[in-house]
C-alpha atoms as a PDB file:
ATOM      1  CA  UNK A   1       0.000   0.000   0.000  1.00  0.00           C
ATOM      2  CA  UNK A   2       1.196   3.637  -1.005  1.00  0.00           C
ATOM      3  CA  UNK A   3       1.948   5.774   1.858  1.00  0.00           C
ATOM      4  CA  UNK A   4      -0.040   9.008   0.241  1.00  0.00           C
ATOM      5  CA  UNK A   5      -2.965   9.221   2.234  1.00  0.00           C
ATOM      6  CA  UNK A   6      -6.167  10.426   1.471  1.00  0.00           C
ATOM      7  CA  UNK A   7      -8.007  12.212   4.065  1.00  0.00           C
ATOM      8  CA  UNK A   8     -11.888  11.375   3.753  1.00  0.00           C
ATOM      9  CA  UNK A   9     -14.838  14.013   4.290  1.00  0.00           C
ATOM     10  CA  UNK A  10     -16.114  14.444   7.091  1.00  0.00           C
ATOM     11  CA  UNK A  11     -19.233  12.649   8.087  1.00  0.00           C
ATOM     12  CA  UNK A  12     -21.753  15.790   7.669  1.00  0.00           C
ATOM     13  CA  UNK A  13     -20.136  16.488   4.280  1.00  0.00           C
ATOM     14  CA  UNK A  14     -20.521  12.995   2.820  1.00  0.00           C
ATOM     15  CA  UNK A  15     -24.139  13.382   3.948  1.00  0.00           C
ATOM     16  CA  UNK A  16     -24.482  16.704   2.370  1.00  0.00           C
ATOM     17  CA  UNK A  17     -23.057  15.506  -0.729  1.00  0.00           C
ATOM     18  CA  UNK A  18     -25.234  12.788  -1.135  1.00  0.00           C
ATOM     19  CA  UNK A  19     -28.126  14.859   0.118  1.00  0.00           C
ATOM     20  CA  UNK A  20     -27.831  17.302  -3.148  1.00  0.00           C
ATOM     21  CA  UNK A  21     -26.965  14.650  -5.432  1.00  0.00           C
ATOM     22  CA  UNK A  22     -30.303  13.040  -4.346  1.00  0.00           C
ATOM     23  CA  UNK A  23     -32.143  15.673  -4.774  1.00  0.00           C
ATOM     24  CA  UNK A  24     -30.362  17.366  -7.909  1.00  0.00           C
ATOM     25  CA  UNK A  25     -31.225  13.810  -9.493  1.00  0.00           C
ATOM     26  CA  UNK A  26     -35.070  13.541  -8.326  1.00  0.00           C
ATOM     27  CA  UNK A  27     -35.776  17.426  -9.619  1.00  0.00           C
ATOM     28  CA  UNK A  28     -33.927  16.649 -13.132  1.00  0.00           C
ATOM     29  CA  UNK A  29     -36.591  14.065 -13.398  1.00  0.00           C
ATOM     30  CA  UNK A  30     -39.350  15.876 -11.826  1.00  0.00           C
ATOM     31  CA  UNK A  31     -40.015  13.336  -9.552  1.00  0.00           C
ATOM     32  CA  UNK A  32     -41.527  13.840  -5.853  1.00  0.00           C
ATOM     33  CA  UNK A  33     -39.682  12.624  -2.877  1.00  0.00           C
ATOM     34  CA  UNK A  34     -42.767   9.966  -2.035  1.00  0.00           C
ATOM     35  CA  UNK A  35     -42.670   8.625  -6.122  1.00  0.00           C
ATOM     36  CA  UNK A  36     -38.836   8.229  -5.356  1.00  0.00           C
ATOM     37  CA  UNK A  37     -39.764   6.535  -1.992  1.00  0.00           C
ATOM     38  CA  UNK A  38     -42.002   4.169  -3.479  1.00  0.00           C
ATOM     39  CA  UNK A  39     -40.081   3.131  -6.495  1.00  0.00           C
ATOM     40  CA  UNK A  40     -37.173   2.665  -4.420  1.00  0.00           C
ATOM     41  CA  UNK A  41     -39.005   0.513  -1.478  1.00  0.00           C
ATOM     42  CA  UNK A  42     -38.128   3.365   1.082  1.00  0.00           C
ATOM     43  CA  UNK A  43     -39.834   4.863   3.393  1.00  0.00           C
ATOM     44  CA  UNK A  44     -40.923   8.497   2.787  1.00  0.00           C
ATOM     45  CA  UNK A  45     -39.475   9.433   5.691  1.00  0.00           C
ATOM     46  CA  UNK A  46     -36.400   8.050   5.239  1.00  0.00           C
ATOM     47  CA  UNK A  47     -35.841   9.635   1.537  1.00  0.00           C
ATOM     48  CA  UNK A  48     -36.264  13.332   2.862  1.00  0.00           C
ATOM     49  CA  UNK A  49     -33.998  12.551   5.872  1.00  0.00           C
ATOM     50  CA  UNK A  50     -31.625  11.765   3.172  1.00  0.00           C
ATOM     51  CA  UNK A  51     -32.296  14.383   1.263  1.00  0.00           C
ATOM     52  CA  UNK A  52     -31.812  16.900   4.600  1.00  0.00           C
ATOM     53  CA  UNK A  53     -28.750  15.068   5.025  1.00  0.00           C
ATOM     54  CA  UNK A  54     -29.468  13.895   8.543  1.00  0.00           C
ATOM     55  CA  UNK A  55     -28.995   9.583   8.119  1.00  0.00           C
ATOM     56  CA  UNK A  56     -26.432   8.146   6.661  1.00  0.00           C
ATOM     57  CA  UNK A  57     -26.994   6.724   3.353  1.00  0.00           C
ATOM     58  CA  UNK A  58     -26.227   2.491   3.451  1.00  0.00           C
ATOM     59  CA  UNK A  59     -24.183   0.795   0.192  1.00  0.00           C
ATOM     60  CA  UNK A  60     -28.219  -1.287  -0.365  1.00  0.00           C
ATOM     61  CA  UNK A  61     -30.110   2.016   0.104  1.00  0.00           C
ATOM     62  CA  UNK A  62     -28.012   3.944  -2.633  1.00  0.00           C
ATOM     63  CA  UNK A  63     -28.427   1.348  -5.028  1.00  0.00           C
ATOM     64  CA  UNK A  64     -32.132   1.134  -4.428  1.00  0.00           C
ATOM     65  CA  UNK A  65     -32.212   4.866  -4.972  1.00  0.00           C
ATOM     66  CA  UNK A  66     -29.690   5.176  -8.384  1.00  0.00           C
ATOM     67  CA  UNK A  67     -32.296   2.267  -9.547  1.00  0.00           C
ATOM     68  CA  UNK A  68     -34.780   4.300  -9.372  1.00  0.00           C
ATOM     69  CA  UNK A  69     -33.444   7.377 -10.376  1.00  0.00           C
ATOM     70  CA  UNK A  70     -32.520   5.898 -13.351  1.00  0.00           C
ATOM     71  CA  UNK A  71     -28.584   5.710 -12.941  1.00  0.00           C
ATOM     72  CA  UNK A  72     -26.032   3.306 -11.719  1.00  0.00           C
ATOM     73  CA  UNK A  73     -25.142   3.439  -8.356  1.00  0.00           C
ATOM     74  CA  UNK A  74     -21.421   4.572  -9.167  1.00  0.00           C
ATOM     75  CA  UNK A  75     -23.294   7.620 -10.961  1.00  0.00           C
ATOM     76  CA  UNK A  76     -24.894   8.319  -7.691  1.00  0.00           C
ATOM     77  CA  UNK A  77     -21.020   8.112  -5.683  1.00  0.00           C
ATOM     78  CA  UNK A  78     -19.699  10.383  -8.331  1.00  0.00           C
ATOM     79  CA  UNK A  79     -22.150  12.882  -8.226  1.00  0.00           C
ATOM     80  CA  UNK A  80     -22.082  12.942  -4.521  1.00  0.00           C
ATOM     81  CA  UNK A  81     -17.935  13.053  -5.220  1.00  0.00           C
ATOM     82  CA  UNK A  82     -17.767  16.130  -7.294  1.00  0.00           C
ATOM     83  CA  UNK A  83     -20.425  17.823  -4.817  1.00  0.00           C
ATOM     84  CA  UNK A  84     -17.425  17.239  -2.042  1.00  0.00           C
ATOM     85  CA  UNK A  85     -14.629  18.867  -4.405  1.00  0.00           C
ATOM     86  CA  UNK A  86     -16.627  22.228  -4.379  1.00  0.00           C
END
C-alpha cells in the first residue's frame, strides 16, 4: 500500500453531498420525494432525511435509490464526489 494518504470528508459532508446529489437527481426528473420513496421501497421518511442530510446513506439504500433514479449506483457516488470537491 502507497503511503499518500487520502483524508476522507467528514461525516456531515458525505451526507451533504449525497443529500444534493439526491435531490439534484429527483428534480432533473421531476419526480416527488414519495414517487422516489415508493419506487425505491423506502420509506418516505427516510428519503427526505436523506435528502436533509441527517442519516447516513447504506451501500443497499443507494443502489435502491440510483435504480430508481434511473442511474447506476457509481453515478450516484460520483455525483455525490464532485459535490465534495466544491
Amino acid at each position: 500500500m502507497q503511503s499518500s494518504r487520502v483524508k476522507p470528508p467528514t461525516q456531515k459532508d458525505l451526507r451533504r453531498a449525497f443529500a444534493t446529489a439526491i435531490e439534484e437527481r429527483r428534480s432533473e426528473l421531476s419526480v416527488s420525494q414519495e414517487k422516489l420513496a415508493e419506487a425505491a421501497d423506502l420509506s418516505l421518511s427516510y428519503v427526505s432525511l436523506l435528502e436533509r442530510g441527517q442519516r447516513n446513506l447504506t451501500v443497499f439504500s443507494a443502489a435502491k435509490l440510483a435504480a430508481a433514479l434511473g442511474i447506476q449506483t457509481s453515478q450516484l457516488v460520483m455525483r455525490a464526489e464532485a459535490k465534495l470537491k466544491k
